[in-house]
C-alpha atoms as a PDB file:
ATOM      1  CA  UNK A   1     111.793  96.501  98.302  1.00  0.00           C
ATOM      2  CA  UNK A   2     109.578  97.670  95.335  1.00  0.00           C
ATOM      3  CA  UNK A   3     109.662 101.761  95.806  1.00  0.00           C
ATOM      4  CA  UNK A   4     107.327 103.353  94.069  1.00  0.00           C
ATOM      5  CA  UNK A   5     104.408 105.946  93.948  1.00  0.00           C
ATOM      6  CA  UNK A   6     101.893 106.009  96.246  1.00  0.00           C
ATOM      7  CA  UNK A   7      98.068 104.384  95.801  1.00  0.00           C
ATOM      8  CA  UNK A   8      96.397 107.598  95.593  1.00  0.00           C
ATOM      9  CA  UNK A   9      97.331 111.376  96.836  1.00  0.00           C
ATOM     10  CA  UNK A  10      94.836 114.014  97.687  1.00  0.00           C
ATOM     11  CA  UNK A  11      95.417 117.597  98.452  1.00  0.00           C
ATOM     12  CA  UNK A  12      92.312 119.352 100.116  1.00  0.00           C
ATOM     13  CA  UNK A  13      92.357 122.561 101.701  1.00  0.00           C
ATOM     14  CA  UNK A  14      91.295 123.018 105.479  1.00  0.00           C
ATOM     15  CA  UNK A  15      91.120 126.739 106.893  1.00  0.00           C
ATOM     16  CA  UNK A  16      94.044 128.218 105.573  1.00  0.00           C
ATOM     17  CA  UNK A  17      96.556 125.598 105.133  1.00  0.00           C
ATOM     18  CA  UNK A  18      96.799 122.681 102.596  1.00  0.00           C
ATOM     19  CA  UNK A  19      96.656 119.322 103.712  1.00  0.00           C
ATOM     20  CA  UNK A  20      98.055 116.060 101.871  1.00  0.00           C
ATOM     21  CA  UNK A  21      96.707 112.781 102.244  1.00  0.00           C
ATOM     22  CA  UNK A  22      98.512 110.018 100.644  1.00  0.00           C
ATOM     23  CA  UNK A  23      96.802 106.334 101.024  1.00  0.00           C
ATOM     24  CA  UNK A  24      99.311 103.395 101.134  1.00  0.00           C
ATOM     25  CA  UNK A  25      99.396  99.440 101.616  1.00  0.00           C
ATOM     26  CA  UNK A  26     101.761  98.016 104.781  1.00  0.00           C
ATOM     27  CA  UNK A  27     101.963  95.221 106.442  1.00  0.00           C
ATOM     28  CA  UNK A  28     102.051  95.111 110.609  1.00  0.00           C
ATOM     29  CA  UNK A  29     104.834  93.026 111.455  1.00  0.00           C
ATOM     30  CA  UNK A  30     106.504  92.623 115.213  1.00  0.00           C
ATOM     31  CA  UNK A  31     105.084  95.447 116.787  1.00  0.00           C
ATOM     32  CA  UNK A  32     106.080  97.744 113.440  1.00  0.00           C
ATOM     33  CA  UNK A  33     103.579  99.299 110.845  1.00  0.00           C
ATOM     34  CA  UNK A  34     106.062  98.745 107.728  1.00  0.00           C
ATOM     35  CA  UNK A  35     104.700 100.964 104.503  1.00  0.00           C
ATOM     36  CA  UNK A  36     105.248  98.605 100.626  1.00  0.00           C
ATOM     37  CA  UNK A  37     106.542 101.893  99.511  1.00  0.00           C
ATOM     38  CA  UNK A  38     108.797 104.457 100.243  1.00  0.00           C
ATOM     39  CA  UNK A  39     106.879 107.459 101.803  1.00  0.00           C
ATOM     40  CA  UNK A  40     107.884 110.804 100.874  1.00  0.00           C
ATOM     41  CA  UNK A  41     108.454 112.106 104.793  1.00  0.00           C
ATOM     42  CA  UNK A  42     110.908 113.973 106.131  1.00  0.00           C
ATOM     43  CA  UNK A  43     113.373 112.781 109.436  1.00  0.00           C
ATOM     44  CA  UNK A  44     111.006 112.443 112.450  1.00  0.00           C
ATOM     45  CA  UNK A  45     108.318 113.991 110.629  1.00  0.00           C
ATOM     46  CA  UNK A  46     104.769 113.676 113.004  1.00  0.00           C
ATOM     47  CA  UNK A  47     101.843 112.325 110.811  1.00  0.00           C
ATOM     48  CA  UNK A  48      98.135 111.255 111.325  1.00  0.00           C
ATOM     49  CA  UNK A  49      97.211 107.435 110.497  1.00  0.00           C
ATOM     50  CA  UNK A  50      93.930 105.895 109.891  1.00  0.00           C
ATOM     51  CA  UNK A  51      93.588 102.112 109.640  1.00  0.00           C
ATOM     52  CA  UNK A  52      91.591 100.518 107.593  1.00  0.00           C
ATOM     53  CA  UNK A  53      91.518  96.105 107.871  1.00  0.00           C
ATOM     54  CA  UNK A  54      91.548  94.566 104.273  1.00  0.00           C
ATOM     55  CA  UNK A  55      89.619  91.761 105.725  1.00  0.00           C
ATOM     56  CA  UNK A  56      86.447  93.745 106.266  1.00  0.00           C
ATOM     57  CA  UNK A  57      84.680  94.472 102.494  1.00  0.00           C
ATOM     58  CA  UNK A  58      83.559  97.977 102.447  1.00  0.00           C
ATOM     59  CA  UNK A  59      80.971  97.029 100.478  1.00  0.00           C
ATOM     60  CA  UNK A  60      79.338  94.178 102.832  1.00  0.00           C
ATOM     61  CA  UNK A  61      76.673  96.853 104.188  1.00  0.00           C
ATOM     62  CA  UNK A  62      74.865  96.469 100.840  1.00  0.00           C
ATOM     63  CA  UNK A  63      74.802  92.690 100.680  1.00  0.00           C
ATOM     64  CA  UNK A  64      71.310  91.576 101.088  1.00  0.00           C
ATOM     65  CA  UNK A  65      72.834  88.355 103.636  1.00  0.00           C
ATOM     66  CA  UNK A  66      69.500  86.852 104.153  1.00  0.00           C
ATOM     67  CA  UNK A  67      68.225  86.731 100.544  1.00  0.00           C
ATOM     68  CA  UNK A  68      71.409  85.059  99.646  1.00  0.00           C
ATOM     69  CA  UNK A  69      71.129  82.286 102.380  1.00  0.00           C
ATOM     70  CA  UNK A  70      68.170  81.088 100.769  1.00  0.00           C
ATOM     71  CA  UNK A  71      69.634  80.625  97.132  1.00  0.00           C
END
C-alpha cells in the first residue's frame, strides 16, 4: 500500500474550536470504504464523511449540452 500524505488539508476555525478537514481518494470495496492512504486517526476515533462520486464532473453544470449536440 502506497502511504503517503493526504490530497489536501484544511484547518478552519468554527466557534471556538479548530476543525481539520483532510480530503482523500478510497475505493468502496465489500461493504468497506478503504482510504489509498494512511489517515492520520487515532484508535476508534469518530469522524464526519462526505462523498463525493468521481463519475459525476463537477464542472458539467457549465456545459452548454445543447449547443454541443448540434456541432
Amino acid at each position: 500500500m502506497n502511504v503517503g500524505p493526504p490530497l489536501s488539508v484544511c484547518d478552519y476555525h468554527v466557534g471556538r474550536q479548530w476543525q481539520l478537514t483532510t480530503q482523500f481518494e478510497a475505493i468502496y470495496e465489500h461493504g468497506i470504504l478503504r482510504p489509498l492512504k494512511r489517515l492520520d486517526l487515532r484508535e476508534n476515533q469518530q469522524v464526519r464523511i462526505t462523498l463525493t462520486d468521481d463519475e459525476i464532473d463537477p464542472l458539467d453544470e457549465f456545459i452548454d449540452h445543447q449547443y454541443l449536440a448540434v456541432l
